[in-house]
N, C-alpha and C. Protein backbone atom coordinates (compact mmCIF):
# COMPACT_ATOMS: atom_id res chain seq x y z
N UNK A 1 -50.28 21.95 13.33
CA UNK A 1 -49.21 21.59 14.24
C UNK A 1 -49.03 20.08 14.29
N UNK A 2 -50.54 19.09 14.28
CA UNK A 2 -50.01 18.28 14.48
C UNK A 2 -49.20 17.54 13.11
N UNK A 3 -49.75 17.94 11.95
CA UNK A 3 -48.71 17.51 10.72
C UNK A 3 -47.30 17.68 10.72
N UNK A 4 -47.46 18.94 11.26
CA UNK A 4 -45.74 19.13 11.24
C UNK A 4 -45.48 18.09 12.21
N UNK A 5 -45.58 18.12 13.20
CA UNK A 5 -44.86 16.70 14.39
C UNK A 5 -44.89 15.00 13.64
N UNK A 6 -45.99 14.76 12.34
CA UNK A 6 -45.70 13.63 11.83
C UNK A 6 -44.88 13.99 11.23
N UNK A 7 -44.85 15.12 10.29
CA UNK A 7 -43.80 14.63 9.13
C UNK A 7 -42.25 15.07 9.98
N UNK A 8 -41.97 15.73 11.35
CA UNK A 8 -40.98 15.71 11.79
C UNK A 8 -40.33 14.22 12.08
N UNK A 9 -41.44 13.49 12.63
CA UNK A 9 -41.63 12.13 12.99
C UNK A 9 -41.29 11.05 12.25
N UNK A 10 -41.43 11.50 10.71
CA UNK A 10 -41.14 10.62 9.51
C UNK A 10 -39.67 11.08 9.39
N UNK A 11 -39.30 12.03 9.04
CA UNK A 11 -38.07 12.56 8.61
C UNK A 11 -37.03 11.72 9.53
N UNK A 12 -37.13 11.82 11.01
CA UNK A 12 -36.16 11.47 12.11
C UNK A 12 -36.42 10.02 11.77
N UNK A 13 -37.61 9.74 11.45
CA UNK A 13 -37.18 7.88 11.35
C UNK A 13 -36.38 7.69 9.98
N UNK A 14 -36.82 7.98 8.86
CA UNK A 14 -35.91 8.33 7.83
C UNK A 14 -33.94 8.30 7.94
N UNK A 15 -34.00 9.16 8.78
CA UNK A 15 -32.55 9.82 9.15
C UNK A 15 -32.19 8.43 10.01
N UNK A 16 -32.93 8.10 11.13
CA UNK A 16 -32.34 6.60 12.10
C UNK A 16 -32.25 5.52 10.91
N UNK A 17 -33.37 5.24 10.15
CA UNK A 17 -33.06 4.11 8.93
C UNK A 17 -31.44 4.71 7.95
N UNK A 18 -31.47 5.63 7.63
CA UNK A 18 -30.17 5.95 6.79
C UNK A 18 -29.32 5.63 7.45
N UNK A 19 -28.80 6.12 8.76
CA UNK A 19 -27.59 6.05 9.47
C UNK A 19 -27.58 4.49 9.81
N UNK A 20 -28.61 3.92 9.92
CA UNK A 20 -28.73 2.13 10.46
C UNK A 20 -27.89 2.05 8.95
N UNK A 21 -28.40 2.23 7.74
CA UNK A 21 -27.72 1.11 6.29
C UNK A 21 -26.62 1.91 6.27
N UNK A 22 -25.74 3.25 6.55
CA UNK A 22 -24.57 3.50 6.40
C UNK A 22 -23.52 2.74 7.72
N UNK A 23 -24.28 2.37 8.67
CA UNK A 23 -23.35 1.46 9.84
C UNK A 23 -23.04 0.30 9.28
N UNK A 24 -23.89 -0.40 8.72
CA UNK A 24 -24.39 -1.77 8.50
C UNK A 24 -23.06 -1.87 7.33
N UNK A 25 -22.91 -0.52 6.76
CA UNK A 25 -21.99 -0.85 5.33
C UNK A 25 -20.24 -1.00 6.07
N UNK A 26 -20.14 -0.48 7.05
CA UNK A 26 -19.21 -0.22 7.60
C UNK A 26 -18.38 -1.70 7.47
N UNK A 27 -16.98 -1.58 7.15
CA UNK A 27 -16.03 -2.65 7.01
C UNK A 27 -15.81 -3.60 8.74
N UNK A 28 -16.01 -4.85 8.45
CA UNK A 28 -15.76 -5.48 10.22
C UNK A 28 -14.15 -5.12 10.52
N UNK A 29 -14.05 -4.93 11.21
CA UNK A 29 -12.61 -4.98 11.65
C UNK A 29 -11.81 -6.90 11.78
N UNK A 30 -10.79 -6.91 11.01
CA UNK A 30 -10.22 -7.97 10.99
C UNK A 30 -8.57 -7.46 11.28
N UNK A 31 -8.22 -6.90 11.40
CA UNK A 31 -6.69 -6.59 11.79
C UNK A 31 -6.18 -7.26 13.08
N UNK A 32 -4.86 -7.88 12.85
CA UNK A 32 -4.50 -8.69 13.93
C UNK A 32 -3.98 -9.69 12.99
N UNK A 33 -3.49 -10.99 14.37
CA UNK A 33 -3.26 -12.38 14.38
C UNK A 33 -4.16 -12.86 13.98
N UNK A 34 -3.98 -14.00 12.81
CA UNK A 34 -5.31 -15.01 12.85
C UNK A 34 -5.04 -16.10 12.98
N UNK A 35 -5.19 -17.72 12.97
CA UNK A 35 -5.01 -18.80 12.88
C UNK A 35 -6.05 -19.32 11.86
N UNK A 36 -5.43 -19.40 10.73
CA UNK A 36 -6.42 -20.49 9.69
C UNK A 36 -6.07 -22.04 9.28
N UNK A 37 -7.59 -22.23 9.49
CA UNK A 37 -7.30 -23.77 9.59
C UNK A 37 -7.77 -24.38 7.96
N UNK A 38 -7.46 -25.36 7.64
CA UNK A 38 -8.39 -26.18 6.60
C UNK A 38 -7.68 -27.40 6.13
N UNK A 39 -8.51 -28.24 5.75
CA UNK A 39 -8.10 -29.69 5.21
C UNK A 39 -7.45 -29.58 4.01
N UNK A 40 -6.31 -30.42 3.93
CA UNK A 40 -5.47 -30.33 2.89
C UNK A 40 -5.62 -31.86 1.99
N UNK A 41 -4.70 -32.11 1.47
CA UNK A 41 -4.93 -33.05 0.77
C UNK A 41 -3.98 -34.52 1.90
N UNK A 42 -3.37 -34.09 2.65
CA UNK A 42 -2.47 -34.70 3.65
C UNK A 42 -2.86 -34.09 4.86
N UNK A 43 -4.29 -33.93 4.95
CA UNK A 43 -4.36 -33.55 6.49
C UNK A 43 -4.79 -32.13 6.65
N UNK A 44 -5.08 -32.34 8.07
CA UNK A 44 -4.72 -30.70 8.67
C UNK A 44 -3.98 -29.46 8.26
N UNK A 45 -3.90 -28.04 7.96
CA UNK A 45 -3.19 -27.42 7.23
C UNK A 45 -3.66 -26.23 8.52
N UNK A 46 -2.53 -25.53 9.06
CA UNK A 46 -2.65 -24.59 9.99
C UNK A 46 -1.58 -23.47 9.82
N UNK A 47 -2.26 -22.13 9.46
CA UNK A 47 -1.61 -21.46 8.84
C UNK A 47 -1.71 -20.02 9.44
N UNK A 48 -0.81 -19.04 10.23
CA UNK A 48 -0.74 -17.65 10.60
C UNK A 48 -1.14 -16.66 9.68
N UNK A 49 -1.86 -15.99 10.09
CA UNK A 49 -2.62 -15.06 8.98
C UNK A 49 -2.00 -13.43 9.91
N UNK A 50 -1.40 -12.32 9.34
CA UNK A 50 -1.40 -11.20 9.93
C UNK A 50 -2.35 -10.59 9.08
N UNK A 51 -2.93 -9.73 9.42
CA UNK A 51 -3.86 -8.86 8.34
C UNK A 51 -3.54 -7.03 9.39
N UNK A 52 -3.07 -6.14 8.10
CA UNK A 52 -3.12 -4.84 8.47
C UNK A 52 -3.97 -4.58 7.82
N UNK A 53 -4.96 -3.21 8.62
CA UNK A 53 -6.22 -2.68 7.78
C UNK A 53 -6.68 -1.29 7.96
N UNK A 54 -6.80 -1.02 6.95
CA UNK A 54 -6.81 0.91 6.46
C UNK A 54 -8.48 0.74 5.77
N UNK A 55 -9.54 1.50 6.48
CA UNK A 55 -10.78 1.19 6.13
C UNK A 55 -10.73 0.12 5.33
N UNK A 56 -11.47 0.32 3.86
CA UNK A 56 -11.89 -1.31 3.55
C UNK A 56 -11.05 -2.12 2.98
N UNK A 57 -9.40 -1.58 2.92
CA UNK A 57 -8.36 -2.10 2.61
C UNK A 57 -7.81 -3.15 3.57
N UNK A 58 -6.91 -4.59 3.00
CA UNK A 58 -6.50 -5.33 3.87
C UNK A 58 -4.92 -5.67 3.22
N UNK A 59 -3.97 -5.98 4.05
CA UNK A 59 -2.38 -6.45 3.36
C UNK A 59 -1.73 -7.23 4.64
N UNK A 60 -1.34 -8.06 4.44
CA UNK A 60 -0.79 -8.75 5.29
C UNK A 60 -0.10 -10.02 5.06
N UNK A 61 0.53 -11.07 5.47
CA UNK A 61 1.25 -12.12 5.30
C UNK A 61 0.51 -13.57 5.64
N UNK A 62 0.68 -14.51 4.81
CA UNK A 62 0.27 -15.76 5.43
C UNK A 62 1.28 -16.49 6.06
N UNK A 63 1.73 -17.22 6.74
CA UNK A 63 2.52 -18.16 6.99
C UNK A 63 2.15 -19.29 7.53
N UNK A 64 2.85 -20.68 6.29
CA UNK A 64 2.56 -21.76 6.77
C UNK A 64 3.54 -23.02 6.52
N UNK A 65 3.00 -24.02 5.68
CA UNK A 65 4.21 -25.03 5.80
C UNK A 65 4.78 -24.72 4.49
N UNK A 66 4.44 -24.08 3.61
CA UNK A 66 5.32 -23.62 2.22
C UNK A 66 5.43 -21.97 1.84
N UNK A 67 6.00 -21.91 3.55
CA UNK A 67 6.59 -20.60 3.51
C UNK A 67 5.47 -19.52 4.45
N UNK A 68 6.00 -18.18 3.92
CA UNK A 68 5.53 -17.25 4.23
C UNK A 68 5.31 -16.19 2.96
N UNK A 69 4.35 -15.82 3.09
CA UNK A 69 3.46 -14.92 0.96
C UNK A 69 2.54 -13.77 1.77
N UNK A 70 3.02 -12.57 1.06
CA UNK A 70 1.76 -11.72 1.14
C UNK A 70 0.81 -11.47 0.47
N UNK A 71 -0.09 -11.12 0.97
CA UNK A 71 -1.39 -10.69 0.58
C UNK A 71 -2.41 -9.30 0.30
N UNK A 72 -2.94 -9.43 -0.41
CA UNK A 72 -4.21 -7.83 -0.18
C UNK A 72 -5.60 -8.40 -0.52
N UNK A 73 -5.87 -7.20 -0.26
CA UNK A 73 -7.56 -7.72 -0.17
C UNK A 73 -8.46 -6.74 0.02
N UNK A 74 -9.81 -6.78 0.50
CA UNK A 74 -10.73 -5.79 0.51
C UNK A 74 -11.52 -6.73 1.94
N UNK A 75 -12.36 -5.36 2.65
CA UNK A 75 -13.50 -6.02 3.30
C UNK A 75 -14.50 -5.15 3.53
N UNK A 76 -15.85 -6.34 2.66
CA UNK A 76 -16.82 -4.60 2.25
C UNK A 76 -18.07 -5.65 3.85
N UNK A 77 -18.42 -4.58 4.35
CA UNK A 77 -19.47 -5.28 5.40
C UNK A 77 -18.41 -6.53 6.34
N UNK A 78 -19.57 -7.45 6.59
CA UNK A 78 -18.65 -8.54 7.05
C UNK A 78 -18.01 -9.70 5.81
N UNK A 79 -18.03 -9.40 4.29
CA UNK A 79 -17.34 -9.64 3.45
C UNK A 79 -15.75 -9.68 3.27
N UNK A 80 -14.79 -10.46 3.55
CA UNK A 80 -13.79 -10.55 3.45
C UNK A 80 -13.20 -11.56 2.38
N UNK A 81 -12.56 -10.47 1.23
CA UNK A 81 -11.43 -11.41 0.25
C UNK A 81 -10.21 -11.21 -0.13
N UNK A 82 -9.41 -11.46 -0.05
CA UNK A 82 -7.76 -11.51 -0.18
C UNK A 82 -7.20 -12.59 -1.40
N UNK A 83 -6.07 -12.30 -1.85
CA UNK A 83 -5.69 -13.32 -3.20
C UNK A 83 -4.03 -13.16 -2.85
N UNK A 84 -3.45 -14.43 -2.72
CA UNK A 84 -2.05 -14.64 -2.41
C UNK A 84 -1.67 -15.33 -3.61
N UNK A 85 -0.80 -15.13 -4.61
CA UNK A 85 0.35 -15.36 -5.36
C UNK A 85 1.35 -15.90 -5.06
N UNK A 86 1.66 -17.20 -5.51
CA UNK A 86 2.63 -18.14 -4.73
C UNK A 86 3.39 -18.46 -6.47
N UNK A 87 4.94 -18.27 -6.38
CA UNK A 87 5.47 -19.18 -7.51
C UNK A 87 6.08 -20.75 -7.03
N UNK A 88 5.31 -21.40 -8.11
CA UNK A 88 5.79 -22.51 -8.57
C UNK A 88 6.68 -23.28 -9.45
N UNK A 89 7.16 -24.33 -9.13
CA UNK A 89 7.60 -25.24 -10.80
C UNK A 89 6.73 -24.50 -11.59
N UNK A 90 5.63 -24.45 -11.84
CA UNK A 90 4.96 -24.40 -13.27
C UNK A 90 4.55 -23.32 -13.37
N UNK A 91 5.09 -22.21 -12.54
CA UNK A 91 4.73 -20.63 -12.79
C UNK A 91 3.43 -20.74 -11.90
N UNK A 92 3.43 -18.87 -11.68
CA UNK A 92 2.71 -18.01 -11.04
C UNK A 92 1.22 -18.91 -10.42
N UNK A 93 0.98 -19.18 -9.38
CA UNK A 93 -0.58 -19.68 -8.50
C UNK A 93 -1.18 -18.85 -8.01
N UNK A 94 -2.59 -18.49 -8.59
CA UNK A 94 -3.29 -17.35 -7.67
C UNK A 94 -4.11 -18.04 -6.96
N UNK A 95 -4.60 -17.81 -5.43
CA UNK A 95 -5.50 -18.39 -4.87
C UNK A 95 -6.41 -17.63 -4.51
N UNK A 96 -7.58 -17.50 -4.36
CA UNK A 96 -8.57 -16.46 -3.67
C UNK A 96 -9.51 -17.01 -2.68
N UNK A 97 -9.24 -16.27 -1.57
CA UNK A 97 -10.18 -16.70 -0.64
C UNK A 97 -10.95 -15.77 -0.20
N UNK A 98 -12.10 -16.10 0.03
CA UNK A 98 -13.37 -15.29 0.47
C UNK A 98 -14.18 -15.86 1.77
N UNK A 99 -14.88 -14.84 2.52
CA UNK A 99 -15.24 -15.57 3.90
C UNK A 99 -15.94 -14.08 3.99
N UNK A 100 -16.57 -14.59 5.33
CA UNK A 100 -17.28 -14.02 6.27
C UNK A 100 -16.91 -13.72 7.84
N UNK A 101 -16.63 -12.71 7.76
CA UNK A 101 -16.28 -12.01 9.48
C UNK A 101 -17.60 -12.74 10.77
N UNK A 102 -17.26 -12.87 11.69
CA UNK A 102 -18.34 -13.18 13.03
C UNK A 102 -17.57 -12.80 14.62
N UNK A 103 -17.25 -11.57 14.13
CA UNK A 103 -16.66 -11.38 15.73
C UNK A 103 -15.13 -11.74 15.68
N UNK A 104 -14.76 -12.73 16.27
CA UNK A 104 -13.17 -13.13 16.41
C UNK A 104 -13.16 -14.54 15.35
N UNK A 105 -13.99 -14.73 14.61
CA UNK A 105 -13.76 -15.76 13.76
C UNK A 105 -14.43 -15.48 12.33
N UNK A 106 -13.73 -16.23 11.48
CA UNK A 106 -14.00 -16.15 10.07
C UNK A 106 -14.33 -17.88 9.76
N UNK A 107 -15.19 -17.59 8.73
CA UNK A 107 -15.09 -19.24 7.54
C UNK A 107 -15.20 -18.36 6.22
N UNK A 108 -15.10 -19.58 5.23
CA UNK A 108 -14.87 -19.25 3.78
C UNK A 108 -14.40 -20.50 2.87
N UNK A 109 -14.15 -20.10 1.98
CA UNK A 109 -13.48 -21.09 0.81
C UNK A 109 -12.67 -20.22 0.12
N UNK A 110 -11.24 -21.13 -0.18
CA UNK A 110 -10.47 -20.84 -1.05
C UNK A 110 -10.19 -21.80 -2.34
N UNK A 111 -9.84 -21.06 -3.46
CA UNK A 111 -9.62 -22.07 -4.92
C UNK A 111 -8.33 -21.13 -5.71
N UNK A 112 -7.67 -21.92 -6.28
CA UNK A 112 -6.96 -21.65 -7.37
C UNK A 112 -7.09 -22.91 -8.68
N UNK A 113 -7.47 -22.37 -9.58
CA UNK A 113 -7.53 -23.17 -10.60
C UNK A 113 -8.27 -24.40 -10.50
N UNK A 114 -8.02 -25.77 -10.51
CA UNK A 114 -8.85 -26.89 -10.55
C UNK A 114 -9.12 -27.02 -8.66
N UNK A 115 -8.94 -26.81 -7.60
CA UNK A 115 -9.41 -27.03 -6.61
C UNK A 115 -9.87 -25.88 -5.71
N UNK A 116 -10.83 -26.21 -4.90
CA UNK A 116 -11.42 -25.09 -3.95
C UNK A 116 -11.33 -26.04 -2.51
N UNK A 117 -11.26 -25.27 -1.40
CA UNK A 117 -11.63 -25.69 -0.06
C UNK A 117 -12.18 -24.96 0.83
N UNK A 118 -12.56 -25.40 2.37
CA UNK A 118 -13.31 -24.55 3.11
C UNK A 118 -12.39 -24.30 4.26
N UNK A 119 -12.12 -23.06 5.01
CA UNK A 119 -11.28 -22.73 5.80
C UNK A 119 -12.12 -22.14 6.62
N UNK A 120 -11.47 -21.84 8.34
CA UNK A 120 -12.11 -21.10 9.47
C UNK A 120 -10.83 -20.62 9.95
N UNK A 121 -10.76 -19.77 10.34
CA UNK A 121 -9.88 -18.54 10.91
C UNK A 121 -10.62 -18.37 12.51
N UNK A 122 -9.73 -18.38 13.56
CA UNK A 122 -9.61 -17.62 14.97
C UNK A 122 -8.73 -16.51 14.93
N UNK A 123 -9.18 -15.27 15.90
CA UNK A 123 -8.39 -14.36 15.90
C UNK A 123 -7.36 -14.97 17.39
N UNK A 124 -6.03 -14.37 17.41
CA UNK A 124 -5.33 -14.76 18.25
C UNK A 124 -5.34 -13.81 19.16
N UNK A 125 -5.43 -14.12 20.47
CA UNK A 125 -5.85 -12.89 21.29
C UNK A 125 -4.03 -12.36 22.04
């Protein structure tokens, strides 16, 4: 009897550890308003972020001082990356930015081609 009550004992901790790493995988929620900030080459750069989100799927719009561009993306854990396509004079710009979820705020870095930078996001309440 008393074996059976350990290995019942093992199993249920087993089962609490599984369900802990299938939570843990779970996508953060980022849907909403955002405000992203980051240094530009002229300053300050402050830019409206909408993000819609369907489990670990993300689509939404940026808007800032060269317009308004949509976006998609993924968010696996608190992993968040999105890639906006902007045309130029000199053809097609991909940018990709990647960050980290913390509740109502994000940081990260974005790059396209020869430059990268670091950005922080507030959610807008």
């Amino acid at each position: 009897m008393r074996r059976t009550m350990l290995q019942w004992g093992a199993l249920c901790a087993l089962a609490l550890l599984a369900g802990a790493a299938v939570c843990a995988q779970d996508p953060a929620n980022v849907a909403g308003k955002w405000e992203l900030s980051m240094e530009g080459r002229e300053g300050p750069i402050t830019q409206e972020l909408t993000i819609e989100q369907t489990g670990d799927k993300i689509k939404g719009t940026m808007k800032g001082p060269r317009g308004e561009t949509a976006f998609e993306g993924k968010v696996k854990g608190k992993e968040v990356t999105w890639t906006v396509k902007r045309e130029t004079p000199r053809g097609e710009m991909v940018i990709e930015y990647s960050g980290k979820v913390d509740g109502d705020s994000m940081k990260g870095t974005m790059g396209g081609g020869q430059f990268t930078r670091d950005w922080t996001a507030k959610r807008v309440k």
